[in-house]
N, C-alpha and C. Protein backbone atom coordinates (compact mmCIF):
# COMPACT_ATOMS: atom_id res chain seq x y z
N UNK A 1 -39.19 -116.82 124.06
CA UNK A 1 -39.87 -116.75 122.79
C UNK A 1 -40.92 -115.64 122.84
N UNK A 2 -40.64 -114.86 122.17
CA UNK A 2 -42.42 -113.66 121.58
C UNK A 2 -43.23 -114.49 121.06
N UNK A 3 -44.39 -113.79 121.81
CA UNK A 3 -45.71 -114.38 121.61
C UNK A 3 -45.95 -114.06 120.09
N UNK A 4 -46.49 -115.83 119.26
CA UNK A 4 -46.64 -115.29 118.08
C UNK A 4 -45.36 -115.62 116.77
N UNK A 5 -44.68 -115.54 117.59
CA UNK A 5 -43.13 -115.78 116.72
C UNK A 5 -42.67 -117.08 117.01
N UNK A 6 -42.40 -118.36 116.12
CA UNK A 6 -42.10 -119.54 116.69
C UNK A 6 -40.23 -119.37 115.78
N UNK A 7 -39.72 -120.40 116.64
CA UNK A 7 -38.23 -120.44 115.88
C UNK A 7 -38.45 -121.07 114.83
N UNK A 8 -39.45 -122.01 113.89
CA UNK A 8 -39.15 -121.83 112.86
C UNK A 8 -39.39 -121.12 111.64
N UNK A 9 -40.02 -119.72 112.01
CA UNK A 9 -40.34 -118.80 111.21
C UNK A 9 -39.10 -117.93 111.36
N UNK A 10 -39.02 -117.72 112.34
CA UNK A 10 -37.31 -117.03 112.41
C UNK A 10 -36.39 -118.11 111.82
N UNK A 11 -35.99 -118.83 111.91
CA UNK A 11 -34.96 -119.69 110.91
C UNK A 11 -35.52 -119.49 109.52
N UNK A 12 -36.65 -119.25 109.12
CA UNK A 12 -37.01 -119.39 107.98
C UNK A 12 -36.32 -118.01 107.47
N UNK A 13 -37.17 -116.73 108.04
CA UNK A 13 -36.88 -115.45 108.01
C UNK A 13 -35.15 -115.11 107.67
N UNK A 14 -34.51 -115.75 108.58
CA UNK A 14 -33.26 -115.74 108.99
C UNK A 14 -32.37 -116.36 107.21
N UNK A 15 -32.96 -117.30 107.31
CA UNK A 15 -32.39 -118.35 105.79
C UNK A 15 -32.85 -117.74 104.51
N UNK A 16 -33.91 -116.85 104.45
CA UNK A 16 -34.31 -116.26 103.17
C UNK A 16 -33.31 -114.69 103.20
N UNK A 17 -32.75 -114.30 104.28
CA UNK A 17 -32.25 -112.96 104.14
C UNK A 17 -30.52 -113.21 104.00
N UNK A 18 -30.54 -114.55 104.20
CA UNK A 18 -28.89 -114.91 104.16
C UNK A 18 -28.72 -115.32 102.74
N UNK A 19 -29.65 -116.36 102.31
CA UNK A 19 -30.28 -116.13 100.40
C UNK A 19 -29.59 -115.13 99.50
N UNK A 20 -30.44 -114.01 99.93
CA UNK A 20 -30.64 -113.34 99.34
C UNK A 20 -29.65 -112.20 99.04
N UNK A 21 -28.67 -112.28 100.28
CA UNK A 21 -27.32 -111.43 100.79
C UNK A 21 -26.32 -112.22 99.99
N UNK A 22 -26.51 -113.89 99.77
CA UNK A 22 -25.22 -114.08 98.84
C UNK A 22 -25.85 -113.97 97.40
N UNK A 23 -27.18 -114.29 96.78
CA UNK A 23 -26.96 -114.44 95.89
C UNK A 23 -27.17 -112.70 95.13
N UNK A 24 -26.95 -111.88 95.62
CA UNK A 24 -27.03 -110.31 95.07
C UNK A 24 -25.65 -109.92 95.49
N UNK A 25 -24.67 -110.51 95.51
CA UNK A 25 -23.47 -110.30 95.51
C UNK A 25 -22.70 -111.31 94.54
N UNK A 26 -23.31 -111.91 93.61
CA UNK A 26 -22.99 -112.88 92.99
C UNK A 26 -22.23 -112.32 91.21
N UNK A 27 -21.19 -112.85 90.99
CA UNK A 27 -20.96 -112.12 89.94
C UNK A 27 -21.92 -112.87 88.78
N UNK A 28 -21.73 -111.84 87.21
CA UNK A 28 -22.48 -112.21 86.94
C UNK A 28 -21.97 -112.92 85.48
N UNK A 29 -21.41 -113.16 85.42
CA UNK A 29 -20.53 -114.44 84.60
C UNK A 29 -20.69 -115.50 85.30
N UNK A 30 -21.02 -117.30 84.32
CA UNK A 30 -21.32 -118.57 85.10
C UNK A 30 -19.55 -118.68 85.97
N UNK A 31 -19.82 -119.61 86.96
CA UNK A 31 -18.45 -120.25 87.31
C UNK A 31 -17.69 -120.59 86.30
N UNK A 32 -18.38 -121.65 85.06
CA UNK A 32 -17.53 -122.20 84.26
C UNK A 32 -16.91 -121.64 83.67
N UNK A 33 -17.39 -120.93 82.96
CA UNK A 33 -16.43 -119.38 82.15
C UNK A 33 -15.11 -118.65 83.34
N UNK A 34 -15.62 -118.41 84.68
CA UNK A 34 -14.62 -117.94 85.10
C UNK A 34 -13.51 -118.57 85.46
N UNK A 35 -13.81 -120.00 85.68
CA UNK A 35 -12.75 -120.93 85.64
C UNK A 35 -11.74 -121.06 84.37
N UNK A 36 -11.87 -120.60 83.61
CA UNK A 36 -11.53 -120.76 82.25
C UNK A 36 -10.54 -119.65 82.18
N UNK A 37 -10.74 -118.53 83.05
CA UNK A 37 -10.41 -117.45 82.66
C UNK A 37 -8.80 -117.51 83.21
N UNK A 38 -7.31 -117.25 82.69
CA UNK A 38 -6.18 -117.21 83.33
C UNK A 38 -6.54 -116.05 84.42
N UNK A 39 -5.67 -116.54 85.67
CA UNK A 39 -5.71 -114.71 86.69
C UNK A 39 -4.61 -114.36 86.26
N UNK A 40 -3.61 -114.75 85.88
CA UNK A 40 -2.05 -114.16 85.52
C UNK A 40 -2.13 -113.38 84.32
N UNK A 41 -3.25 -113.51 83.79
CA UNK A 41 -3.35 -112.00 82.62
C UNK A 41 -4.52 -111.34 82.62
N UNK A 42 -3.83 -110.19 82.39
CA UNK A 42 -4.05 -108.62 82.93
C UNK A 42 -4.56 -108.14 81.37
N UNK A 43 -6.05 -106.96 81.22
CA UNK A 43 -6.44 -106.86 80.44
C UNK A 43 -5.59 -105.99 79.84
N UNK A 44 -4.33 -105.27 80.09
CA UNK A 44 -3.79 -104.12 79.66
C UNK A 44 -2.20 -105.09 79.00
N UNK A 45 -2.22 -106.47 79.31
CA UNK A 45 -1.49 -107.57 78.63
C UNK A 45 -2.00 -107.81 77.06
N UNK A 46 -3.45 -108.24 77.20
CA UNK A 46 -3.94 -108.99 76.46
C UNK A 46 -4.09 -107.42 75.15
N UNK A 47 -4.40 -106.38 75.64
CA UNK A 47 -5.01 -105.08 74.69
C UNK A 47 -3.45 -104.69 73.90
N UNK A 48 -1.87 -104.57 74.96
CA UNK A 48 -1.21 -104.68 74.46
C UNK A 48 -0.52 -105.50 72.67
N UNK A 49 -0.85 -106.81 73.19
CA UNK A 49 -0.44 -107.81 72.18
C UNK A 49 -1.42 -109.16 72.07
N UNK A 50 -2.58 -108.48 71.64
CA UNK A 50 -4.14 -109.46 71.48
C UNK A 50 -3.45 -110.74 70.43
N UNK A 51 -2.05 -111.06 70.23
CA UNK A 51 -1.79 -111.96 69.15
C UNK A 51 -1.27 -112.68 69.95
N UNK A 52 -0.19 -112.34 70.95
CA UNK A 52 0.05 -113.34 71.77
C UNK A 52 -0.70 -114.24 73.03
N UNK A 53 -2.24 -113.29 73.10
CA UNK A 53 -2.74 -114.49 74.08
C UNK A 53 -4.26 -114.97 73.25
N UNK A 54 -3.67 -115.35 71.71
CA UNK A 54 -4.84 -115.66 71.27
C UNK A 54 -5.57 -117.36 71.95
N UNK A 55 -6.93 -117.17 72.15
CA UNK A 55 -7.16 -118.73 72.75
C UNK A 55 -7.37 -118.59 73.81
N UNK A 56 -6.73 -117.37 74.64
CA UNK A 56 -7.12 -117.41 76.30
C UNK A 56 -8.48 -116.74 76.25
N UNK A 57 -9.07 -117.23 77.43
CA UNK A 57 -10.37 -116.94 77.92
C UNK A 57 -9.91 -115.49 78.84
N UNK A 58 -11.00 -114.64 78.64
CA UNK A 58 -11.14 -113.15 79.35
C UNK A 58 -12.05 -112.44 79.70
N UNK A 59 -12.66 -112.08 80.61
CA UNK A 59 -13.57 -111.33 81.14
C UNK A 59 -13.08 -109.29 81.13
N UNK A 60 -14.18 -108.95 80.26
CA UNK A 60 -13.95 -107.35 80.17
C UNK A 60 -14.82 -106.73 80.48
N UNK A 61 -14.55 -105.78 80.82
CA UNK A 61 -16.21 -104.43 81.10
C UNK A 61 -15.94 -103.54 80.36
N UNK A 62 -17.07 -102.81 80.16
CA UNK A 62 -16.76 -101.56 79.81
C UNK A 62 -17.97 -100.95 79.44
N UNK A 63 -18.22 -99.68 78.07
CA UNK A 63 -18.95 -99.24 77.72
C UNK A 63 -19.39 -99.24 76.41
N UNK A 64 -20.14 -99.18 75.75
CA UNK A 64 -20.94 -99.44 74.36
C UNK A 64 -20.50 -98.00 73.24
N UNK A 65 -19.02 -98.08 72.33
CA UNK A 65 -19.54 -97.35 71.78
C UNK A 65 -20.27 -97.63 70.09
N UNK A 66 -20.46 -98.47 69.82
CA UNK A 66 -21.17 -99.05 68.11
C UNK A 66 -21.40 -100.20 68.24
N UNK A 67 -22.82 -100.51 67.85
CA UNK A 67 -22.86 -101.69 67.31
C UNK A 67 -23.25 -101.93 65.99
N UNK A 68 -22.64 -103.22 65.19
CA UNK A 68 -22.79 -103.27 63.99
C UNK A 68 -23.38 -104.54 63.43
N UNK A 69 -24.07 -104.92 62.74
CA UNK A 69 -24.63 -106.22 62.47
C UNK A 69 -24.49 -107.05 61.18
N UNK A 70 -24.01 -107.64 60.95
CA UNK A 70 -22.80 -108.11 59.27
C UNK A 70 -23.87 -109.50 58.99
N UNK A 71 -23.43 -110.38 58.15
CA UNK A 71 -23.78 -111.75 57.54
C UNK A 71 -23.29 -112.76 58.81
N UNK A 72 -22.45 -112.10 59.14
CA UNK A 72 -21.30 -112.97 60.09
C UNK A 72 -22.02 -112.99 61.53
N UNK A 73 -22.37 -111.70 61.84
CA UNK A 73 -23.06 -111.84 63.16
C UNK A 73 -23.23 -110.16 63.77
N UNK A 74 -22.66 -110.13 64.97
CA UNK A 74 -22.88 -108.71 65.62
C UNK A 74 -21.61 -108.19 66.22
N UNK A 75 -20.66 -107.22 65.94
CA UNK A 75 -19.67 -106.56 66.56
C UNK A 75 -19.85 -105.77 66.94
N UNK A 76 -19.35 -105.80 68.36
CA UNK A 76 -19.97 -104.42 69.65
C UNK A 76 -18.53 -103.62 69.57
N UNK A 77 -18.22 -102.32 69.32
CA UNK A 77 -17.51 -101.60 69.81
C UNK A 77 -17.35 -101.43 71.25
N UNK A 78 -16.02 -101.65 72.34
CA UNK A 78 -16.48 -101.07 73.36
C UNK A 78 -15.34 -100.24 73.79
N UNK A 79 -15.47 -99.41 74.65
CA UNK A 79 -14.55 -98.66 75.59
C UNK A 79 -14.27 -99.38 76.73
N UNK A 80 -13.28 -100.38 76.92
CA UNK A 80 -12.65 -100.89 78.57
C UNK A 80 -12.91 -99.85 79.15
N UNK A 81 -12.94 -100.03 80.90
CA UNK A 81 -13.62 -99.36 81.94
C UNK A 81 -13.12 -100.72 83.13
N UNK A 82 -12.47 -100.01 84.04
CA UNK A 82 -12.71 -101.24 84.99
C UNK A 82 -13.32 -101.72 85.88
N UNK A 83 -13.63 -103.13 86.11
CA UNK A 83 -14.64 -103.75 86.75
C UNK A 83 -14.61 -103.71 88.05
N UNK A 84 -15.95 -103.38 88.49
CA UNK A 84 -16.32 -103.42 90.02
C UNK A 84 -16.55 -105.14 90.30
N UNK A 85 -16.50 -105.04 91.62
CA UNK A 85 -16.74 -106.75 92.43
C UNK A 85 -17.44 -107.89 91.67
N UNK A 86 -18.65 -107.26 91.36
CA UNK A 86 -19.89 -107.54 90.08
C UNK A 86 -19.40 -107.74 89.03
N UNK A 87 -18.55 -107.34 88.56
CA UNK A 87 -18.22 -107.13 87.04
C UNK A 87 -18.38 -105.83 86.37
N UNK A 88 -19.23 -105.17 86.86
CA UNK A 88 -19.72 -104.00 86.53
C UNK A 88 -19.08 -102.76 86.34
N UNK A 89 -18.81 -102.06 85.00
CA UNK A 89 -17.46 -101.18 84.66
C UNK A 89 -17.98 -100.03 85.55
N UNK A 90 -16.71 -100.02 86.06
CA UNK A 90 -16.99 -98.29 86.87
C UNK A 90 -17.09 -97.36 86.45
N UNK A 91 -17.31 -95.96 86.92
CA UNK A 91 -17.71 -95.07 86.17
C UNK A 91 -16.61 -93.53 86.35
N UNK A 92 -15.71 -94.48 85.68
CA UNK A 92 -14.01 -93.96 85.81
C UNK A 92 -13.52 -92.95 84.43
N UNK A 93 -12.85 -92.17 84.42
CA UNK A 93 -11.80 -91.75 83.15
C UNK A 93 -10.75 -92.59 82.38
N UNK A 94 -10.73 -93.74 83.42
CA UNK A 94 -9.34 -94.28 82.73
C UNK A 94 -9.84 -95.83 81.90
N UNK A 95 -8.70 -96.30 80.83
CA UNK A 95 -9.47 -97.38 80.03
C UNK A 95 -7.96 -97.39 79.67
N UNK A 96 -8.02 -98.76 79.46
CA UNK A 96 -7.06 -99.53 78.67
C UNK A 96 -7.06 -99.33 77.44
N UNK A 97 -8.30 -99.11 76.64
CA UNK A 97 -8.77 -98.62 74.99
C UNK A 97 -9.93 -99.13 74.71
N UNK A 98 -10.11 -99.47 73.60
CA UNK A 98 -11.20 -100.16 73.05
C UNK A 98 -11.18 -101.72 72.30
N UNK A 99 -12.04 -102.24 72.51
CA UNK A 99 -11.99 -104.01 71.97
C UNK A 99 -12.95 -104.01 71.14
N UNK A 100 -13.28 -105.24 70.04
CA UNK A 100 -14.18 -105.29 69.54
C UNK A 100 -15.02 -106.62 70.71
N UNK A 101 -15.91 -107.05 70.51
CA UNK A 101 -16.98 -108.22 70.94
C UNK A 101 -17.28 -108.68 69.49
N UNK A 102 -17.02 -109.79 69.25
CA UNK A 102 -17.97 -110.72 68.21
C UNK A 102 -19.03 -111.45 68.82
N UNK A 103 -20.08 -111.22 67.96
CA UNK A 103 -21.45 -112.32 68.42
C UNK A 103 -21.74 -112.68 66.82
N UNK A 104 -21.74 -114.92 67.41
CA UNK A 104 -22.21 -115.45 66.15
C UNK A 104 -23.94 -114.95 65.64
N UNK A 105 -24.43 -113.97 66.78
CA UNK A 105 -25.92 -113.97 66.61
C UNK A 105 -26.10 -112.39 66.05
N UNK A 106 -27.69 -112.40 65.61
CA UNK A 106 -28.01 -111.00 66.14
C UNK A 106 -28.29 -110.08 67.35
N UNK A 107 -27.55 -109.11 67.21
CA UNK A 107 -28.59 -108.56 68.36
C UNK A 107 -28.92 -106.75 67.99
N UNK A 108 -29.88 -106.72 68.84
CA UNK A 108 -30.51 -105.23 68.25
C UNK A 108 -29.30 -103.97 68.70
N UNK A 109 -29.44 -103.13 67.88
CA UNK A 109 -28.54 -102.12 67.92
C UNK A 109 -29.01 -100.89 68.72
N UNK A 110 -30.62 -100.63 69.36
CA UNK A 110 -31.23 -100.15 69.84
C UNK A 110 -31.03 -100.61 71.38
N UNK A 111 -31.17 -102.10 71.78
CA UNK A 111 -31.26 -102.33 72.87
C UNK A 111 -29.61 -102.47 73.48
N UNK A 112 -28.54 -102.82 72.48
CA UNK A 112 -27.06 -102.18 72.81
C UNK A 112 -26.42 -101.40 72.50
N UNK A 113 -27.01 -99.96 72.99
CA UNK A 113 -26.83 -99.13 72.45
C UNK A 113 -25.80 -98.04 72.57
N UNK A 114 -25.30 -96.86 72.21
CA UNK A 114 -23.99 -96.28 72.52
C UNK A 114 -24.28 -96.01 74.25
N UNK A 115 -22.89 -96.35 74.92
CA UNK A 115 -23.51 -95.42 76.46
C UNK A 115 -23.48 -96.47 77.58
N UNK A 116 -24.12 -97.76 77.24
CA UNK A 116 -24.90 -98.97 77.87
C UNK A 116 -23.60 -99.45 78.18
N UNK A 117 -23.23 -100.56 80.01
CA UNK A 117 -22.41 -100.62 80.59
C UNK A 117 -22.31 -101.83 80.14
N UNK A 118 -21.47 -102.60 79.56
CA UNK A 118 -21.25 -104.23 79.21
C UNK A 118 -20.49 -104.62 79.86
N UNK A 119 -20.35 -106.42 79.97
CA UNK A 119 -19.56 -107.36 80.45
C UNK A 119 -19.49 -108.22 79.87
N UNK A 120 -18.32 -108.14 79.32
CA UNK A 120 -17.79 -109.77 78.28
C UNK A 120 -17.04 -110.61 78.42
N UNK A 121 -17.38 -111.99 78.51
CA UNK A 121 -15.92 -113.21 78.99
C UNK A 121 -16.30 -113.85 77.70
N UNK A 122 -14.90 -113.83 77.17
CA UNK A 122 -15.16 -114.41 75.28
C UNK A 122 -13.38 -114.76 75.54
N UNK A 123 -13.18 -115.67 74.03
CA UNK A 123 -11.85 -115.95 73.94
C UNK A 123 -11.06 -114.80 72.77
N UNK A 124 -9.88 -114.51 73.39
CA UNK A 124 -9.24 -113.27 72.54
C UNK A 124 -9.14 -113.97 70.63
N UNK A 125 -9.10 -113.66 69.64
CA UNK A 125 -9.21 -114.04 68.41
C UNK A 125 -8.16 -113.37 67.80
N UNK A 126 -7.59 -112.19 68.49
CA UNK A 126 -6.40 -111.51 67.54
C UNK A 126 -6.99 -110.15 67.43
N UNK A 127 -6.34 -109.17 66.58
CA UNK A 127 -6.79 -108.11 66.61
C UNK A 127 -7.07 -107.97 64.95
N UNK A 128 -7.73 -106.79 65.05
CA UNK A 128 -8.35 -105.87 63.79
C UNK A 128 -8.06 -104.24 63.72
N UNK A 129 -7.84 -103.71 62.58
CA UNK A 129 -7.88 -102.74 62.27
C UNK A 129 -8.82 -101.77 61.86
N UNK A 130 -9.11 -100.81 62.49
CA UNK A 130 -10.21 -100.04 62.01
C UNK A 130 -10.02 -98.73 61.87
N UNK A 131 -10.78 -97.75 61.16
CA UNK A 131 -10.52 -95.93 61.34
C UNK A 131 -11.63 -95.59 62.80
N UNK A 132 -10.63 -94.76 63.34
CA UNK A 132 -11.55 -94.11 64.36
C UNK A 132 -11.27 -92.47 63.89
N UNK A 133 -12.46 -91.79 63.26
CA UNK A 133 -11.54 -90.55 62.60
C UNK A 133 -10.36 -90.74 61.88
N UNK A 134 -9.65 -90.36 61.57
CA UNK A 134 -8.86 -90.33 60.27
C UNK A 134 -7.43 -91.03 60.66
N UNK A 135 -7.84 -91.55 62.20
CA UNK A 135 -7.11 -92.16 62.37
C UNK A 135 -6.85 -93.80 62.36
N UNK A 136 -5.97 -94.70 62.30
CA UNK A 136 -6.57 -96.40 62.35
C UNK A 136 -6.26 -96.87 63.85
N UNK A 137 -7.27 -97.37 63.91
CA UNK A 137 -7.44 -98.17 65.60
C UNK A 137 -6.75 -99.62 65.44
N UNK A 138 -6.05 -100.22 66.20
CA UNK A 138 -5.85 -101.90 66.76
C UNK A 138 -6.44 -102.25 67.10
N UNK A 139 -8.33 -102.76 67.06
CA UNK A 139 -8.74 -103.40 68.26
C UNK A 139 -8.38 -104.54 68.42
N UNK A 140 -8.30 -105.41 69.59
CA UNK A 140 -8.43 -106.19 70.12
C UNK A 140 -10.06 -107.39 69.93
N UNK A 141 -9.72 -108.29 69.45
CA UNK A 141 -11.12 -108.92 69.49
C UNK A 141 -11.50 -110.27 70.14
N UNK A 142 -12.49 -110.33 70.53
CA UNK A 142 -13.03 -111.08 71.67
C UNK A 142 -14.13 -111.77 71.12
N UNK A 143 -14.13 -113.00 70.43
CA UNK A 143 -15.29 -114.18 70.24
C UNK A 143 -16.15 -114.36 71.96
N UNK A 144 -17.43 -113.50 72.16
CA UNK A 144 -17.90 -113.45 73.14
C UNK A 144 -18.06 -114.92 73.44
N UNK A 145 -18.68 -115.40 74.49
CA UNK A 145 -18.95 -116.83 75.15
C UNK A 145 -20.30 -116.44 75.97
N UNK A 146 -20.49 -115.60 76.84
CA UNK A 146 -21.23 -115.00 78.12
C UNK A 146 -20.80 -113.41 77.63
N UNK A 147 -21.93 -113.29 78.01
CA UNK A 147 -22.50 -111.39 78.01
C UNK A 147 -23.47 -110.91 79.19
N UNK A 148 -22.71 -109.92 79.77
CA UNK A 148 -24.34 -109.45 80.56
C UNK A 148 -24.10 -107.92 80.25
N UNK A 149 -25.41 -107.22 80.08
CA UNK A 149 -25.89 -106.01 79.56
C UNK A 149 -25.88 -105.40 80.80
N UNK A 150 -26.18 -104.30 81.53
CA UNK A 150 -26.38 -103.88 82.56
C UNK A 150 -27.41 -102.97 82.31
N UNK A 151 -28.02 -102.86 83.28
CA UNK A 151 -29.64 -102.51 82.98
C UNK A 151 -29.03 -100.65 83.46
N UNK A 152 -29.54 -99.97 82.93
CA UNK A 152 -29.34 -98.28 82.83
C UNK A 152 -29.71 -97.77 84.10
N UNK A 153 -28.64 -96.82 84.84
CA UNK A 153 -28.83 -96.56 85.98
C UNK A 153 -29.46 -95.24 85.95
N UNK A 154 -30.83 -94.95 86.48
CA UNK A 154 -30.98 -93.93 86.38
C UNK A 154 -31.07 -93.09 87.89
N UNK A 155 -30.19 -91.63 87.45
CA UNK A 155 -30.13 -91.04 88.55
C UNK A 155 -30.80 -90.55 88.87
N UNK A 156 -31.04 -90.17 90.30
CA UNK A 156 -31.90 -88.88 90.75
C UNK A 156 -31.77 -87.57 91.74
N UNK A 157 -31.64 -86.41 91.02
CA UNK A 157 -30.60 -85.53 91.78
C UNK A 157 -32.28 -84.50 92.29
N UNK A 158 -31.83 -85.10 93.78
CA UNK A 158 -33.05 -83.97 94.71
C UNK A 158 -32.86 -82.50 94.07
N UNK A 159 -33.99 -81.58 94.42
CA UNK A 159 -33.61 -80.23 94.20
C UNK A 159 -32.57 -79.66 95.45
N UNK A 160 -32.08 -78.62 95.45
CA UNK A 160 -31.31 -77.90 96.53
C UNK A 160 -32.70 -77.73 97.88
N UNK A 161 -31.24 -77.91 99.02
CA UNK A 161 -32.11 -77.42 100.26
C UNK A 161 -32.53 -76.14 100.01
N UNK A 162 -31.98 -74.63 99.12
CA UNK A 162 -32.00 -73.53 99.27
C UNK A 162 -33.80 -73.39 98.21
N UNK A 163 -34.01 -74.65 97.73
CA UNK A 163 -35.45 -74.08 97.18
C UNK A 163 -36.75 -74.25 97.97
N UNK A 164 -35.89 -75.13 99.17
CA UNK A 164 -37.54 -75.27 99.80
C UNK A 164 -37.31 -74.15 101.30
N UNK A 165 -37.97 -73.00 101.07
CA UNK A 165 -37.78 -72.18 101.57
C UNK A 165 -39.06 -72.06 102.72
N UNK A 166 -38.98 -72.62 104.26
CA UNK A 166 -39.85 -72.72 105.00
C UNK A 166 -39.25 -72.02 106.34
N UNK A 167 -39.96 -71.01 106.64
CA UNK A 167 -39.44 -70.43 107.27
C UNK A 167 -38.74 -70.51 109.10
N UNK A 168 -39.51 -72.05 109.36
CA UNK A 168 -39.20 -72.42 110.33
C UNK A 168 -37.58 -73.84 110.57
N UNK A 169 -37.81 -73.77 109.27
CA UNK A 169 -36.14 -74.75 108.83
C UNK A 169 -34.97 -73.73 109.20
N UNK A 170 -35.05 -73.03 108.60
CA UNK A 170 -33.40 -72.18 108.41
C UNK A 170 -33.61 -71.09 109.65
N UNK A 171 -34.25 -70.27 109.43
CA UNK A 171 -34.20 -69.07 110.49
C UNK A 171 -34.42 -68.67 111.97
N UNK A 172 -35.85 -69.80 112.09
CA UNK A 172 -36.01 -70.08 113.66
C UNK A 172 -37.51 -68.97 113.07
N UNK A 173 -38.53 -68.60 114.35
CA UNK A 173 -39.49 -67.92 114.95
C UNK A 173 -39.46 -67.44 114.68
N UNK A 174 -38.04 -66.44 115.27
CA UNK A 174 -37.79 -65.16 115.72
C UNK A 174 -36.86 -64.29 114.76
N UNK A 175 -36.77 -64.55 113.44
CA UNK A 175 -36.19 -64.13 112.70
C UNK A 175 -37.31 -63.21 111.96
N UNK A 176 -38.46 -63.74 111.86
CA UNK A 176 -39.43 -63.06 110.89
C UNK A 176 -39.85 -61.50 112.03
């Protein structure tokens, strides 16, 4: 034993870092919802023919492009994106298309805004028609249940090694 250190501060130590390792790997949809969810269908099933799995429960990711706010409630435009371990849409080129999200509530159009990474487990409702440009869209729509927003990642790109110009980094002594 180190002087100072008893085993039950290390068990303690030990039990708060094992904590903390499962629950930040935790997805972020409840169990109950994911239990709900079929694994035998595939979101590129359901985007296909949103009429035939009306009623099933589904978990989607993706990205925010409109939100709109009616009498009825709140419809999120989104762009599918697929989900990391988390749930969390990756930050990919490829997408199945776009879905709508229904919410019986409000929500602000500022704080879900175009761009912002979503996660939705809602039951499919059928699809809708909309113009995207002069063209008409199929979405797919999803009576949300559980939502999580993902908080905005912000990057940070160092400057280049070539601006910090010290003359003992790159050249040596004996160069000057």
């Amino acid at each position: 034993m180190i002087k100072g250190i008893t085993y039950s501060s290390s068990y303690q130590c030990i039990s708060l870092m094992t904590l903390l390792l499962i629950t930040g790997c935790a997805p972020v949809i409840s169990k109950q919802v994911r239990e709900q969810v079929n694994p035998n269908i595939t979101v590129e099933e359901v985007f296909k023919d949103p009429e035939r799995y009306q009623g099933e429960m589904i978990i989607v990711s993706g990205n925010i492009i409109e939100t709109e706010n009616t009498k009825e409630g709140t419809f999120i435009k989104i762009l599918q994106h697929p989900a990391g371990s988390r749930g969390r849409p990756k930050d990919v080129d490829t997408s199945e298309g776009r879905f709508l999200a229904a919410f019986d509530h409000y929500l602000d159009p500022v704080i879900y805004a175009k761009g912002r990474a979503i996660t939705i487990a809602g039951e499919v409702q059928g699809k809708q028609t909309l113009p995207v440009g002069e063209v008409q869209y199929t979405y797919p729509v999803i009576q949300a249940k559980e939502m999580h927003l993902w908080p905005v990642e912000k990057r940070y790109y160092s400057p280049d090694y070539y601006y910090h110009d010290h003359f003992w980094w790159r050249r040596g002594f004996w160069y000057y």
